[in-house]
Protein backbone atom coordinates (compact mmCIF):
# COMPACT_ATOMS: atom_id res chain seq x y z
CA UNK A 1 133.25 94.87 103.41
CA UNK A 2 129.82 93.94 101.81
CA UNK A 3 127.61 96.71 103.65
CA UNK A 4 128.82 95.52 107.29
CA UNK A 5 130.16 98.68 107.93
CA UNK A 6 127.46 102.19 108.08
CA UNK A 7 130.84 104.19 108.19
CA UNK A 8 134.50 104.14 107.84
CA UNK A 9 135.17 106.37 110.15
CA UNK A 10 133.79 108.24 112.99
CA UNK A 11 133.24 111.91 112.72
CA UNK A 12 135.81 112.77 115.24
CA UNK A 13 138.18 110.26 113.74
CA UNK A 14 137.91 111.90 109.96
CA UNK A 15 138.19 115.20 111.45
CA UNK A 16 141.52 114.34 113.27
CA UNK A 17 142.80 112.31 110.45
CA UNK A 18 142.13 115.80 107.95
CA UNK A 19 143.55 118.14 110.66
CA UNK A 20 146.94 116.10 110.61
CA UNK A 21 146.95 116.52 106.78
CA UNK A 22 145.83 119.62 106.72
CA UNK A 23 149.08 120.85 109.25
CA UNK A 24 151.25 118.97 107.53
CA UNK A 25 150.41 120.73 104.22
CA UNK A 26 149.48 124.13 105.62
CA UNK A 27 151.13 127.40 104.30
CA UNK A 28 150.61 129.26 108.14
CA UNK A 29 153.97 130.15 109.40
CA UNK A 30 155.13 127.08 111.72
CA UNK A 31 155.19 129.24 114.94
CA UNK A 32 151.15 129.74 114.41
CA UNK A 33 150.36 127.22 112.77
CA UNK A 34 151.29 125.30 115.96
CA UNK A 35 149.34 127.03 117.78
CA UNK A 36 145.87 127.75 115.35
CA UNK A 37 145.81 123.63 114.55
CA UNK A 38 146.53 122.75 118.41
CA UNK A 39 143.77 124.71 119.51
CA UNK A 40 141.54 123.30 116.58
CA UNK A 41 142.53 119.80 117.84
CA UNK A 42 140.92 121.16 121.24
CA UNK A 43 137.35 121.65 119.14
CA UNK A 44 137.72 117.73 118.03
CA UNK A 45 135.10 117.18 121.04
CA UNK A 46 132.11 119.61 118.91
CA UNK A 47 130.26 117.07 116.54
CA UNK A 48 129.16 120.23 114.57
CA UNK A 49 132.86 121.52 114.33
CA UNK A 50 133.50 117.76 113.09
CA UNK A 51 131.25 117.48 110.90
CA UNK A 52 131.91 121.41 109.04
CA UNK A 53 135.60 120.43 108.68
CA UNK A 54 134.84 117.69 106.54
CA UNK A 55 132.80 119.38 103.96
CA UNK A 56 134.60 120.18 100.64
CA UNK A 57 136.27 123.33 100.62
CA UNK A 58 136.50 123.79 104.38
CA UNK A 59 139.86 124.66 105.77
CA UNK A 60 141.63 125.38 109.01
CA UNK A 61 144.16 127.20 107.19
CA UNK A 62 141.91 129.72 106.12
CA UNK A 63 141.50 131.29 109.43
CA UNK A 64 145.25 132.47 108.82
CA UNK A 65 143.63 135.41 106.46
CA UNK A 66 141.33 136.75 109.21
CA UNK A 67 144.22 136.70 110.96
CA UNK A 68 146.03 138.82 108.81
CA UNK A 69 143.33 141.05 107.89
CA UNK A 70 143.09 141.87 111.32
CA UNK A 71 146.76 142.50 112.28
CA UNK A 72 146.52 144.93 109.80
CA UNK A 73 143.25 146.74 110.78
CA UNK A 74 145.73 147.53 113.61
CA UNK A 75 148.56 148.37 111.79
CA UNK A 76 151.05 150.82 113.04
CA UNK A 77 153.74 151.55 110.41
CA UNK A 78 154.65 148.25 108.96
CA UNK A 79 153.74 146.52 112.19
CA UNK A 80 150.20 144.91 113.11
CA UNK A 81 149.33 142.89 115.67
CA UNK A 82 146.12 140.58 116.22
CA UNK A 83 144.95 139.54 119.09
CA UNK A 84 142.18 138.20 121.43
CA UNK A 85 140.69 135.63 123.71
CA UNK A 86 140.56 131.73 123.32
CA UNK A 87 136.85 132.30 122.28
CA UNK A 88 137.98 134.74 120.02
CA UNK A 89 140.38 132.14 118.17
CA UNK A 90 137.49 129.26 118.46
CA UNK A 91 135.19 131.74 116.87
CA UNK A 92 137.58 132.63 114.30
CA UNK A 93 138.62 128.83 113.30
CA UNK A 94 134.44 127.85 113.51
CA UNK A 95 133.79 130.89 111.08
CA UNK A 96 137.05 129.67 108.80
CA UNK A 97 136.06 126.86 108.81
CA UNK A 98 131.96 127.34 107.84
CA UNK A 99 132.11 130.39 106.48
C-alpha cells in the first residue's frame, strides 16, 4: 500500500462497519436497540448521515436519551411512553448523531 489507495474504505462501508460495533457494544435495551440501529442501517444510503457517524464522539446510542427524556415528558405515574413517526425516529438518530 504505497499511496495506491485514496481510501480504505468507502463512506458507506465505515459507517456500516461502526454501526455493527456500535450494536454490538450498545447499552440500549436489546428490544430497541433492534429496532433504533435497524432503522439507522436504513439511513446507510445518506452520504451526510455517513459521513456525521464517523466523526469522533458521534453515537447512535445516544439517541436512546432523547428517547428517554421524552417518555418521561409524558409520564403518567411511573409509566412514560415515547412515540412518533419514522421521520420522527430518522430525525431523532440524525440529531443524536450531529448534535
Amino acid at each position: 500500500m504505497a499511496g495506491d489507495l485514496e481510501q480504505l474504505a468507502s463512506e458507506y462501508t465505515a459507517a456500516e462497519g461502526r454501526l455493527k460495533v456500535e450494536e454490538e457494544h450498545s447499552r440500549i435495551p436489546r428490544p430497541a436497540a433492534i429496532i433504533i440501529y435497524s432503522f439507522a442501517k436504513t439511513m446507510l444510503d445518506d452520504p451526510e448521515f455517513c459521513i456525521a457517524l464517523m466523526k469522533k464522539g458521534a453515537r447512535v446510542d445516544k439517541v436512546w436519551d432523547e428517547i428517554k427524556r421524552r417518555a418521561m415528558e409524558h409520564r403518567e405515574g411511573n409509566a412514560g411512553v415515547a412515540c412518533g413517526t419514522d421521520r420522527d425516529l430518522k430525525a431523532a438518530i440524525m440529531e443524536a448523531v450531529t448534535g
